[in-house]
Protein backbone atom coordinates (compact mmCIF):
# COMPACT_ATOMS: atom_id res chain seq x y z
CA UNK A 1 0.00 0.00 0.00
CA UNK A 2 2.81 2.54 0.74
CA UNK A 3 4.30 1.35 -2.51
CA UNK A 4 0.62 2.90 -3.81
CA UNK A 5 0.38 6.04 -1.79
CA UNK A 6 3.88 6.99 -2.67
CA UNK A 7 3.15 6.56 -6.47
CA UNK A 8 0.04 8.72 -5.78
CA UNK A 9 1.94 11.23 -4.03
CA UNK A 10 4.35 11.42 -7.38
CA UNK A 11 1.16 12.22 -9.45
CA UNK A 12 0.33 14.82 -7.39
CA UNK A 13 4.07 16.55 -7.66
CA UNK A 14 4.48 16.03 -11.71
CA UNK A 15 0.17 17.51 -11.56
CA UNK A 16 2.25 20.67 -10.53
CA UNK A 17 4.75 20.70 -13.04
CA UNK A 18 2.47 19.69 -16.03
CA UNK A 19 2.59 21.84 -18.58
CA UNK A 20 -0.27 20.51 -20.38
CA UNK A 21 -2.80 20.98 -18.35
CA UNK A 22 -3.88 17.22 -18.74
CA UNK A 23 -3.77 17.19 -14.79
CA UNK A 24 -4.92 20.70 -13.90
CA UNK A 25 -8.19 19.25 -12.01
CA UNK A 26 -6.23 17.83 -9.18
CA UNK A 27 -6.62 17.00 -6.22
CA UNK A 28 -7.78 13.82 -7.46
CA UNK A 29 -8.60 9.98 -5.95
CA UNK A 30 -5.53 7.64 -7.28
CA UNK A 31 -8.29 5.25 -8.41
CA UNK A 32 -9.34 8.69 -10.72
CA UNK A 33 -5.66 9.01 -11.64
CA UNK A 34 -5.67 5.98 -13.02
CA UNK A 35 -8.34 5.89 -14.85
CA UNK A 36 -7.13 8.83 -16.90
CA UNK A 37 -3.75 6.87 -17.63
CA UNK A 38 -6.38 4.30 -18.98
CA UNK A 39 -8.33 6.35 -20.85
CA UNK A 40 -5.70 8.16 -22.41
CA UNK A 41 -4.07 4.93 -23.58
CA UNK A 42 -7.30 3.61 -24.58
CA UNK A 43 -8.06 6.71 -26.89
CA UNK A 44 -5.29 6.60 -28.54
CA UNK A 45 -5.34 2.41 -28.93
CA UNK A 46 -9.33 3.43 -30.70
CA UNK A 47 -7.07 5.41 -33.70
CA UNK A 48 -7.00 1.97 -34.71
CA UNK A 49 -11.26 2.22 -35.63
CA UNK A 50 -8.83 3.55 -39.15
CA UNK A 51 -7.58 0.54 -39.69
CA UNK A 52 -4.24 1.84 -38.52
CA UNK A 53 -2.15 -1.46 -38.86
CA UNK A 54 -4.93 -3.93 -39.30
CA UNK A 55 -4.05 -6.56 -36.43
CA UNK A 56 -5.81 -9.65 -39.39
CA UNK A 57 -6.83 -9.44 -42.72
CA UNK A 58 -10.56 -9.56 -43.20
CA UNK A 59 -11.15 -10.32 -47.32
CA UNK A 60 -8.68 -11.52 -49.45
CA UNK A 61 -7.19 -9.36 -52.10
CA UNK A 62 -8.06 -9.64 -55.86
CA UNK A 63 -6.31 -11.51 -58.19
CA UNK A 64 -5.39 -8.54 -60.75
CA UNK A 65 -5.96 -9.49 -64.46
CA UNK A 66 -2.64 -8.21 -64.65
CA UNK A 67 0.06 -5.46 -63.43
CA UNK A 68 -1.96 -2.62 -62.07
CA UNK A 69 -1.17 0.69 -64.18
CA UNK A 70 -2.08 2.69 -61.75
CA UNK A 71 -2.01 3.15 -57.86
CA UNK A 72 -4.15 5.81 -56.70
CA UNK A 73 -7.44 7.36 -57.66
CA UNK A 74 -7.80 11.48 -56.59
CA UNK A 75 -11.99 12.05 -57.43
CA UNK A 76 -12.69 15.01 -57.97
CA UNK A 77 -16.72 14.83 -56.62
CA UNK A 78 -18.92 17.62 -57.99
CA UNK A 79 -21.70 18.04 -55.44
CA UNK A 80 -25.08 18.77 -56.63
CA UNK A 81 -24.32 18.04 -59.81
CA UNK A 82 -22.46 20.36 -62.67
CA UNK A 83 -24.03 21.57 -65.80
CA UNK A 84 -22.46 19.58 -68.73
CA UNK A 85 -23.14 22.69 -71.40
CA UNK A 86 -21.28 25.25 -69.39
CA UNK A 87 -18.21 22.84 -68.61
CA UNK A 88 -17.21 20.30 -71.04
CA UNK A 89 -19.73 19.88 -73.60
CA UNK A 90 -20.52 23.48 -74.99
CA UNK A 91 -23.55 23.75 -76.85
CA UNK A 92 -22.55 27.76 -78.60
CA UNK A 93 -25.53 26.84 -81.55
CA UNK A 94 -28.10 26.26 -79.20
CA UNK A 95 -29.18 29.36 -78.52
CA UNK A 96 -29.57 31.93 -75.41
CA UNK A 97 -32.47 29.32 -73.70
CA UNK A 98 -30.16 27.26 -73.66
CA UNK A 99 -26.83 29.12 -73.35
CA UNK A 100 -27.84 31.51 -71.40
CA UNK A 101 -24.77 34.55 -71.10
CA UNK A 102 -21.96 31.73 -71.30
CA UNK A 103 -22.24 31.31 -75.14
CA UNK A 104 -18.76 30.29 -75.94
CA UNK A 105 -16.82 27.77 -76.33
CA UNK A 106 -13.18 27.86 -76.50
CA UNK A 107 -10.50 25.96 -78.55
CA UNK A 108 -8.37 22.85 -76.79
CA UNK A 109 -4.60 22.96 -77.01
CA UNK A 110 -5.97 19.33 -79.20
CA UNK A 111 -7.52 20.46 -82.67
CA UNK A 112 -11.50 19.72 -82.57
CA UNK A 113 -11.80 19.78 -78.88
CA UNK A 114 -13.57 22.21 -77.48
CA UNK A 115 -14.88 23.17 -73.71
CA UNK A 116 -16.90 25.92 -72.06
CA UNK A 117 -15.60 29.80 -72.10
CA UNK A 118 -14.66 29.79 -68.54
CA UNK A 119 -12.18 26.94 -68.26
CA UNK A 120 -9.63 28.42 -70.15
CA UNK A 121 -6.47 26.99 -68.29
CA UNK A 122 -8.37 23.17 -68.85
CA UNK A 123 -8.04 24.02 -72.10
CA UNK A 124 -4.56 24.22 -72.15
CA UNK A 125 -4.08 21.04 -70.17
CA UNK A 126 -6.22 19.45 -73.12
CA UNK A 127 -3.34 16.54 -74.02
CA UNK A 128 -4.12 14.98 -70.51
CA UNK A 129 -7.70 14.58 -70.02
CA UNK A 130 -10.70 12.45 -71.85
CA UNK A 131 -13.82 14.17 -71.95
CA UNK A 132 -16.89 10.97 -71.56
CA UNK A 133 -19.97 13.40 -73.41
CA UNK A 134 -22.54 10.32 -72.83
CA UNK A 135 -22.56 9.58 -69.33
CA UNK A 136 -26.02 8.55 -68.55
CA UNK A 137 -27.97 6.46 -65.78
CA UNK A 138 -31.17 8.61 -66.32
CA UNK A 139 -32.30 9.37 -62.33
CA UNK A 140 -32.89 13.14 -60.73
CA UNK A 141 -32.52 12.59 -57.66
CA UNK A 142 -29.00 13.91 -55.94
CA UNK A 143 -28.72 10.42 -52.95
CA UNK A 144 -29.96 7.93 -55.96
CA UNK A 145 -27.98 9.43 -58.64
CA UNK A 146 -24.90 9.62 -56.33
CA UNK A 147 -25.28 5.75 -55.29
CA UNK A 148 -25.47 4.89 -59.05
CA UNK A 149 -22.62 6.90 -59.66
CA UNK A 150 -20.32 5.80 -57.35
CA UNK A 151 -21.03 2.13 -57.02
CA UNK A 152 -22.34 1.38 -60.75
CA UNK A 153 -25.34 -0.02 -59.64
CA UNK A 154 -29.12 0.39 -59.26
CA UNK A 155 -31.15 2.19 -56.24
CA UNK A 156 -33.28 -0.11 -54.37
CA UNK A 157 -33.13 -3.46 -53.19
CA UNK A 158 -31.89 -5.22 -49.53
CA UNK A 159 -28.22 -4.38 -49.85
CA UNK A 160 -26.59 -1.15 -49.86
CA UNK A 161 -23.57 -1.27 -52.03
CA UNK A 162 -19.82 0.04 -51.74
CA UNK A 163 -18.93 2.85 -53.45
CA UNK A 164 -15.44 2.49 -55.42
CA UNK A 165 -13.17 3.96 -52.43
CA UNK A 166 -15.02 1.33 -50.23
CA UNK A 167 -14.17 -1.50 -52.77
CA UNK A 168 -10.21 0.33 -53.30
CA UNK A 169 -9.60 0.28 -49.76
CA UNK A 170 -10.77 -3.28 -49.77
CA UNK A 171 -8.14 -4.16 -52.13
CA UNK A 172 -5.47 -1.94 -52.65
CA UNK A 173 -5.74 -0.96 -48.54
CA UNK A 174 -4.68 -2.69 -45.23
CA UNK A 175 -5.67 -6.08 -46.55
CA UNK A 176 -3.46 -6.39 -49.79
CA UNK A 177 -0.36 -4.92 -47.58
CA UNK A 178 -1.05 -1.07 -47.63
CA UNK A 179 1.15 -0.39 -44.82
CA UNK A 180 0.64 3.76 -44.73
CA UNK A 181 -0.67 5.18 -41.24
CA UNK A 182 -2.96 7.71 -43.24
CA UNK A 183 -5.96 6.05 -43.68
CA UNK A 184 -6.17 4.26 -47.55
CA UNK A 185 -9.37 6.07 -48.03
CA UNK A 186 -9.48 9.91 -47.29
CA UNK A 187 -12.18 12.65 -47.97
CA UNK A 188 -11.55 16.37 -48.05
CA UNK A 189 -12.85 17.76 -46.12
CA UNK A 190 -16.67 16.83 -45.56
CA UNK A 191 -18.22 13.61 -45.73
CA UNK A 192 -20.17 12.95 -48.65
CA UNK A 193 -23.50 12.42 -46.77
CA UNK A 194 -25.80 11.20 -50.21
CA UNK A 195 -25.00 7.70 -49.08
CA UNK A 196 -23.16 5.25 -46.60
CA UNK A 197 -20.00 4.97 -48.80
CA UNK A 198 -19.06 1.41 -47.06
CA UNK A 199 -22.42 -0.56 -47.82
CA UNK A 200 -22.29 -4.17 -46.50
CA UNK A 201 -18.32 -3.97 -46.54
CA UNK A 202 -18.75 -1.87 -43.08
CA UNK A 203 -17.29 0.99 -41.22
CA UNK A 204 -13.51 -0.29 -41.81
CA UNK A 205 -13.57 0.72 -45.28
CA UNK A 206 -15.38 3.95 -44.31
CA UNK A 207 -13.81 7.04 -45.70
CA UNK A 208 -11.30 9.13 -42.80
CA UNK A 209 -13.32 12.79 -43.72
CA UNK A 210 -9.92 15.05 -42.59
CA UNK A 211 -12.77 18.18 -41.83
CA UNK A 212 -10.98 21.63 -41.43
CA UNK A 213 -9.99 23.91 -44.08
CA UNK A 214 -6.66 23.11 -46.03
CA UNK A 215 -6.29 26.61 -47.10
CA UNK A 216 -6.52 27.63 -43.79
CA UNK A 217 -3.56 28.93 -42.02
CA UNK A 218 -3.08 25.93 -39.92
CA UNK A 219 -5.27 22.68 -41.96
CA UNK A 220 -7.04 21.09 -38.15
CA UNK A 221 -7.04 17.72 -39.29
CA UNK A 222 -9.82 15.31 -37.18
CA UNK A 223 -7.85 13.48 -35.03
CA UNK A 224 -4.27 14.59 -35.96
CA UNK A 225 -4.15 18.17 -35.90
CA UNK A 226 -5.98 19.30 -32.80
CA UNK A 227 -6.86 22.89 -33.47
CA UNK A 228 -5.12 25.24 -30.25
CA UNK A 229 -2.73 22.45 -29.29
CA UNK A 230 0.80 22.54 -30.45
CA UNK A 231 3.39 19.65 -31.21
CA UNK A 232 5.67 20.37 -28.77
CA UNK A 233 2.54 20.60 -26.20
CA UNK A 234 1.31 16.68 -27.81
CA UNK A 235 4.83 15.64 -27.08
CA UNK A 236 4.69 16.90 -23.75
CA UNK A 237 1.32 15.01 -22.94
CA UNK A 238 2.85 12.27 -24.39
CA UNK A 239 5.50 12.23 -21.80
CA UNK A 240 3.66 12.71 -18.84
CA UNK A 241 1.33 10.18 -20.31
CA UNK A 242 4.53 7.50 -20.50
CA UNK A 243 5.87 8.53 -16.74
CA UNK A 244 2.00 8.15 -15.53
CA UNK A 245 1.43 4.99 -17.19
CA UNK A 246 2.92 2.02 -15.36
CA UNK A 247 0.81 -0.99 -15.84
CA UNK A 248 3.79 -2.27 -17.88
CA UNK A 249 6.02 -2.70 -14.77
CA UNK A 250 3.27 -4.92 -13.32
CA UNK A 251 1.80 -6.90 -16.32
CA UNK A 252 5.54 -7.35 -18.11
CA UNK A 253 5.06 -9.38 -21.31
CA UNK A 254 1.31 -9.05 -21.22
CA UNK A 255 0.16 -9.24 -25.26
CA UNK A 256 -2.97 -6.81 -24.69
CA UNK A 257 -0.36 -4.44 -23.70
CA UNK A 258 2.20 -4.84 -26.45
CA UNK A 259 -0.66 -4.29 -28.78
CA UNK A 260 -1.65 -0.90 -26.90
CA UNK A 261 1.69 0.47 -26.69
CA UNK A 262 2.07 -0.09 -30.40
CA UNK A 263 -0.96 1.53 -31.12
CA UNK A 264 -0.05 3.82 -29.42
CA UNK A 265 3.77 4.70 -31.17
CA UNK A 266 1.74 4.59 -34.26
CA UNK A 267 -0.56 7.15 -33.36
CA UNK A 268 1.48 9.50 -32.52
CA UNK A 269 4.25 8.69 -35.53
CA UNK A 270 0.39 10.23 -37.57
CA UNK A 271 0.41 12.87 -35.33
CA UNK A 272 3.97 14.11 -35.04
CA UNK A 273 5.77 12.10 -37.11
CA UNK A 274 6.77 12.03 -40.85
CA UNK A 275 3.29 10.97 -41.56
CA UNK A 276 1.35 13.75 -40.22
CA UNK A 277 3.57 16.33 -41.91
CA UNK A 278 1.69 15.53 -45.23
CA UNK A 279 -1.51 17.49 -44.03
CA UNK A 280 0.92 20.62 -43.34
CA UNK A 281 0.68 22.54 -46.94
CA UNK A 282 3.07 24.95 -45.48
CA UNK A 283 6.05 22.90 -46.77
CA UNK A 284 4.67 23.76 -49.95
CA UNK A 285 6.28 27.38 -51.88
CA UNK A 286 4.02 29.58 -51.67
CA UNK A 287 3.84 30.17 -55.89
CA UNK A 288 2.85 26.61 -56.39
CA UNK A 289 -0.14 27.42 -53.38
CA UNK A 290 -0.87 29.91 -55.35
CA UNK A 291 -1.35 28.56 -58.73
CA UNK A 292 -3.96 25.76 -57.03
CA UNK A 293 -5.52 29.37 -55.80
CA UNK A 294 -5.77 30.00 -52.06
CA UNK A 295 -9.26 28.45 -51.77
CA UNK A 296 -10.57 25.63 -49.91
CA UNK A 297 -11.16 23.64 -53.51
CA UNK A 298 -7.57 24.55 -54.67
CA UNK A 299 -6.04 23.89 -51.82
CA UNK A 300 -7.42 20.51 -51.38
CA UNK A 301 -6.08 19.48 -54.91
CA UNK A 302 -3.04 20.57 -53.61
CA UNK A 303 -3.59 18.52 -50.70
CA UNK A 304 -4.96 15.27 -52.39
CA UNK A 305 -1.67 15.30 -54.25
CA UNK A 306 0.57 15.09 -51.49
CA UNK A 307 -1.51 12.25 -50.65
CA UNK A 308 -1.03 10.16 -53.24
CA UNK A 309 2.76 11.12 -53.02
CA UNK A 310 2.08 9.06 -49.88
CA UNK A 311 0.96 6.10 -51.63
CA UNK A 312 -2.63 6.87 -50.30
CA UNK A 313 -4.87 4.63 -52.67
CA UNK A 314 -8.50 6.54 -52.94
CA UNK A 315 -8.85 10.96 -52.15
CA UNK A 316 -12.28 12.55 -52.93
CA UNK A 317 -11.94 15.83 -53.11
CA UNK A 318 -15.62 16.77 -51.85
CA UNK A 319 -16.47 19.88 -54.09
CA UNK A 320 -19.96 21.57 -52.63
CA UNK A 321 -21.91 24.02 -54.37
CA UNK A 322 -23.02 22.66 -57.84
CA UNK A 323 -26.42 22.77 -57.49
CA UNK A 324 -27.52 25.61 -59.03
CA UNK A 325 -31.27 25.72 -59.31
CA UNK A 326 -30.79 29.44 -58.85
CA UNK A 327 -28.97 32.10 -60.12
CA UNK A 328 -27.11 29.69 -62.13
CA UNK A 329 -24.90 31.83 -63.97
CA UNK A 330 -23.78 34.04 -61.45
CA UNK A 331 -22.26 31.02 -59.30
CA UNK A 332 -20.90 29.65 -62.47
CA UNK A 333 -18.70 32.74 -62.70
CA UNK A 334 -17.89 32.57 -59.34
CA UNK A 335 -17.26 28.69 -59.32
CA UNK A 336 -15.56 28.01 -63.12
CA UNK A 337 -12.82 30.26 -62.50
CA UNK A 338 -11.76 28.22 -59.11
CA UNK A 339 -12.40 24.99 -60.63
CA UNK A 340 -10.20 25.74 -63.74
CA UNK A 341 -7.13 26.86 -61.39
CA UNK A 342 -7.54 23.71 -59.08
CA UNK A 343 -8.09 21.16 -61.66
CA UNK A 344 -5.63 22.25 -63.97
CA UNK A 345 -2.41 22.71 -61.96
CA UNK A 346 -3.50 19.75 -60.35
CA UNK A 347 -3.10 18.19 -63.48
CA UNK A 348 0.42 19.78 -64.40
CA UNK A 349 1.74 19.50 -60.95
CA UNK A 350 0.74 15.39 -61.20
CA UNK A 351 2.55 15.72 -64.69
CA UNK A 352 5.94 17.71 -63.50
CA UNK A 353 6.45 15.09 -60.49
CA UNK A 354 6.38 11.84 -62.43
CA UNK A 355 2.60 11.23 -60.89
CA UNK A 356 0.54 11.56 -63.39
CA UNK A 357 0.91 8.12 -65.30
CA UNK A 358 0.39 6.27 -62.13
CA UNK A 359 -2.46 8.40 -60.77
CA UNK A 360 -6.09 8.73 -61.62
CA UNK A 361 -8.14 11.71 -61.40
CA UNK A 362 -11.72 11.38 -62.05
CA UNK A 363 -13.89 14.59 -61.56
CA UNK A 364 -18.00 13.86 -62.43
CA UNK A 365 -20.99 14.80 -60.16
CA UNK A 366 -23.88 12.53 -59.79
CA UNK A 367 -25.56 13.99 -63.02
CA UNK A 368 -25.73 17.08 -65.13
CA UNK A 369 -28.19 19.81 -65.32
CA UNK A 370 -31.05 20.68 -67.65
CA UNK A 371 -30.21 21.73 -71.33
CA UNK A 372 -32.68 24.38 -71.34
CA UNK A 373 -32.66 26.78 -68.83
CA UNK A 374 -35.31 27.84 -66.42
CA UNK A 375 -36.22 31.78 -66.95
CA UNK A 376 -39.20 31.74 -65.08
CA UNK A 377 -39.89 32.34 -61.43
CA UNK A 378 -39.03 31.38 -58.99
CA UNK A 379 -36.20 30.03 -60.36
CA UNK A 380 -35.12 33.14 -62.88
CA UNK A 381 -32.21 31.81 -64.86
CA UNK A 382 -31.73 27.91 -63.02
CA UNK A 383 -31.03 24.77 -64.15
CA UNK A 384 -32.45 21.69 -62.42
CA UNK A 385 -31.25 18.17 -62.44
CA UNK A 386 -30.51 16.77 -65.25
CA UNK A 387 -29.63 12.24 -65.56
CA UNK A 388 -30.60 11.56 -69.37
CA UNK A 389 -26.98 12.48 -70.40
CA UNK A 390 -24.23 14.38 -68.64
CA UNK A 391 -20.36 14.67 -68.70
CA UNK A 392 -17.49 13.31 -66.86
CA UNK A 393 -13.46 13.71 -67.35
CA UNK A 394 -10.74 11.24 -66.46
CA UNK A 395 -6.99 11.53 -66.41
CA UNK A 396 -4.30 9.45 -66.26
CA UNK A 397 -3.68 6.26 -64.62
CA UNK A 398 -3.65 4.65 -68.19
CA UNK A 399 -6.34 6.62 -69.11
CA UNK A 400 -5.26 8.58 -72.83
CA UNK A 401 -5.85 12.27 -73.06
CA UNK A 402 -6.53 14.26 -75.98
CA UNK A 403 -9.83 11.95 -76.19
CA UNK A 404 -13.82 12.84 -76.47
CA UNK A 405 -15.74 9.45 -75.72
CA UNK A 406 -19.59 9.61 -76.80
CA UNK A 407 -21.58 12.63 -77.94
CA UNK A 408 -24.67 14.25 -76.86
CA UNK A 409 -27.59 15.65 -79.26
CA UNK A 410 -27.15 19.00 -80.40
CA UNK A 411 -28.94 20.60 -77.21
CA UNK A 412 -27.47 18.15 -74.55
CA UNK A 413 -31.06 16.58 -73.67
CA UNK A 414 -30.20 13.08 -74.91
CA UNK A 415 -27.28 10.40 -75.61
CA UNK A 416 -26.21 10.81 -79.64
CA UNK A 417 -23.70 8.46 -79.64
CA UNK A 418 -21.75 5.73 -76.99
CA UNK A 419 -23.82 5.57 -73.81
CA UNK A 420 -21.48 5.19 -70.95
CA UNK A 421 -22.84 3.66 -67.67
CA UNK A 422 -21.45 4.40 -64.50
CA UNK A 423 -20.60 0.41 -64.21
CA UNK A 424 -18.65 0.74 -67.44
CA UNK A 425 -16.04 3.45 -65.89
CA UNK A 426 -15.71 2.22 -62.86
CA UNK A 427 -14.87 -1.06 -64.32
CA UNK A 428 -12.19 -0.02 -66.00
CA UNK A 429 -10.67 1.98 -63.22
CA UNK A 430 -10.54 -1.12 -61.57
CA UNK A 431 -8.88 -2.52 -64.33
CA UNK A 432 -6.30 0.31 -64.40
CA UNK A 433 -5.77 -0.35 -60.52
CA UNK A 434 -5.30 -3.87 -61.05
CA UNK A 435 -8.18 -5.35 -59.27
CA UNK A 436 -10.54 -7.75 -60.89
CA UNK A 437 -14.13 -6.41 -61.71
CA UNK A 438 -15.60 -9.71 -61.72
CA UNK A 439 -13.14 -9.87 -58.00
CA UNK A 440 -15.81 -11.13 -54.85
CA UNK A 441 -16.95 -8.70 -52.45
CA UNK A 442 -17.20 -10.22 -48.59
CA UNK A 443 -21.21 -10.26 -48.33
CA UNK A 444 -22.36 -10.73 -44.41
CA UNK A 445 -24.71 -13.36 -45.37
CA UNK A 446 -22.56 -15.27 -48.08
CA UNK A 447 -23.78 -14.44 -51.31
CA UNK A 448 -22.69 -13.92 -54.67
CA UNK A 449 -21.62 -10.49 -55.13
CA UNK A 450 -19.06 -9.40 -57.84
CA UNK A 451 -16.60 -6.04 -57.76
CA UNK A 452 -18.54 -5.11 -60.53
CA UNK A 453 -22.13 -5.87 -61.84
CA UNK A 454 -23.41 -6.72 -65.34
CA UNK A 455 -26.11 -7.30 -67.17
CA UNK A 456 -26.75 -10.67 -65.31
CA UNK A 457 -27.40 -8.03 -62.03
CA UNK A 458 -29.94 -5.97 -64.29
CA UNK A 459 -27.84 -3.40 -64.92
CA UNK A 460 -26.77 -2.19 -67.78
CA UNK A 461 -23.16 -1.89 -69.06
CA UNK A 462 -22.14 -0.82 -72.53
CA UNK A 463 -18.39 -2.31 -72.22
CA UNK A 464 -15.44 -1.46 -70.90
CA UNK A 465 -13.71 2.38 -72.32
CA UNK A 466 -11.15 0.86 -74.52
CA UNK A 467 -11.15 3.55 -76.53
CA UNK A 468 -9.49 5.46 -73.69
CA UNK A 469 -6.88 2.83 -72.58
């Protein structure tokens, strides 16, 4: 017992010379002392809820068809949904209902290309992109469209789905040897929200959503950046947390413990090691910050590439404020301009670093909007949502640029030429990653369920994008 009360006693001294205030409510009952060591420990053994170091695998990896081309997907997610004839299928002939004020289109740096009047750095960076002009799936609504989308199949039914990060992390992440402490699935910075991005696969393969603002001054990241707390204040918690913590000396060799304690030297190596100094964009000059543009969009492109630098398999770059039932054309000259700095030095700076060839970048929304624009009140110059046939762009990875897959009519209201179905491009990015579309997803009860489905699943697939590969 003395052996006790003089170990409380010690508490009670370093509680007076603890500079980070982690003990600042003593005087406190050793049994309470104890429980914070505990706690403290525990919290930072529950880091592993990321899949920090999987202890076992839990589904077995695909077979790939063979070598993967590329290793990591950045999406670039267009929230609410953006309007294919002001972006990357330009309708000039149309007409003003249709047009509106953006009447333009503008010449590619590759002859016969051409893309909407506000995007003129895209246009430059022409030679790496494919333009998909028949994207189609044919449902309004933002959570159904979304799920179609991103999983390539149908709304309704018993099971909920994965999306393609879910099925990634599956198996490109901690269970085919992804050894990273950043998560293999990230989202910056909000989650999605249209849909439970796991499905039956569960909340290990759950996107980390980082929240903050990378073009903050400091980026908070959830978890690893705590916002008012400074390293050398974490590493001082940490130490006092080590010379509290002495279940060790009692329980020597005890497995639970070895487990905890490496948890624990893992969290932190995310939180002040190398790893963690990947969310810190002020190791980045500030001209290349500036060429992204010093915007919570740009930044985060900025951001998603130093994540894949990392090896990080899947970034969605969560980009809010596409749904423009109102006022349309004012937010598109707000929003163009910002996506056109973002997404094209994205692009180059991929390029310039050797990145580019190994790294996908997908940018799509979960449809289009309506062809014909909505004058009257209350919407006064809107577009609504539009499924029947919308746009999408992919980039390296395998993927060939300089390319225009499909064609809409001559007002953008229906497919003209080479439907593409959201189960045909994903398929093929699986391809490019090396996994297996026909590959078997763990189902809880057992069944049958393939990477990705066909027509034998009811839904319907055109073939995979050769002409892009």
């Amino acid at each position: 017992m003395s052996t006790h009360n003089a170990q409380y006693q010690q508490l009670r001294q370093l509680a007076a010379d603890d500079p980070t205030g982690l003990l600042a409510a003593l005087p406190l009952s050793r049994r309470e002392a104890l429980r914070r060591c505990l706690f403290g420990a525990a919290g930072l053994f529950l880091l592993n809820g990321w899949g920090l170091r999987a202890a076992e695998s839990r589904a077995p990896a695909a077979v790939p068809l063979k070598p993967a081309r590329a290793r990591s997907v950045i999406q670039i997610w267009m929230w609410g949904g953006p309007a294919h004839l002001d972006t990357f299928d330009p309708k000039p002939d149309a007409g003003y209902d249709y047009c509106g004020p953006l009447n333009k289109a503008i010449p590619t740096c590759v002859d016969g290309i051409q893309i909407g009047e506000l995007l003129p750095e895209l246009a430059r960076q022409a030679d790496k992109f494919a333009i998909i002009r028949s994207m189609t799936h044919g449902n309004n609504g933002h959570e159904t469209a979304s799920y179609i989308v991103q999983t390539g199949r149908l709304a309704g039914g018993r099971d909920v789905f994965p999306c393609a990060g879910a099925v990634t992390a599956l198996f490109k992440g901690y269970d085919a040897g992804y050894t990273g402490l950043i998560p293999p699935y990230i989202v910056l910075t909000e989650p999605q929200g249209r849909f439970s991005e796991a499905g039956f696969l569960g909340s290990r393969y759950k996107p980390f959503a980082t929240g903050g603002d990378p073009a903050a001054t400091r980026f908070y990241v959830e978890g690893v950046v705590a916002r008012g707390i400074s390293d050398e204040r974490q590493r001082a918690r940490r130490e006092l947390l080590h010379r509290l913590n002495t279940l060790g000396e009692f329980l020597p060799g005890n497995a639970s413990l070895k487990t905890l304690y490496e948890s624990e030297e893992q969290a932190y190596n995310l939180i002040l090691g190398d790893a963690g100094k990947v969310f810190d964009l002020s190791q980045e000059k500030d001209e290349l910050r500036d060429r992204y543009g010093r915007n919570t969009f740009g930044q985060s492109c900025l951001m998603a590439r130093r994540l894949v630098e990392r090896g990080v398999p899947w970034v969605t770059i969560n980009y809010k404020g596409w749904d423009t039932h109102k006022q349309h054309f004012q937010t598109m000259r707000r929003r163009l301009p910002e996506l056109d700095k973002g997404f094209a030095t994205l692009l180059q700076d991929l390029a310039d670093r050797g990145l580019l060839d190994t790294t996908i970048v997908w940018w799509s929304g979960e449809f289009g909007r309506t062809p014909r624009v909505q004058w009257e009140a209350p919407w006064n110059g809107g577009r609504n949502h539009w499924g029947r046939v919308f746009s999408a762009v992919v980039a390296g990875g395998g993927f060939k640029g300089g390319r225009v897959v499909g064609a809409s009519d001559n007002r953008g209201e229906e497919v003209k030429d080479r439907p593409v179905y959201p189960a045909d491009l994903i398929a093929t990015m699986y391809e490019l990653l090396g996994i297996d579309p026909d590959a078997k997803l763990p189902h809880p009860q057992g069944l049958e369920v393939r990477a990705v489905p066909g027509e034998r699943d009811g839904v319907p697939r055109a073939g995979k994008l050769v002409e892009l590969l």
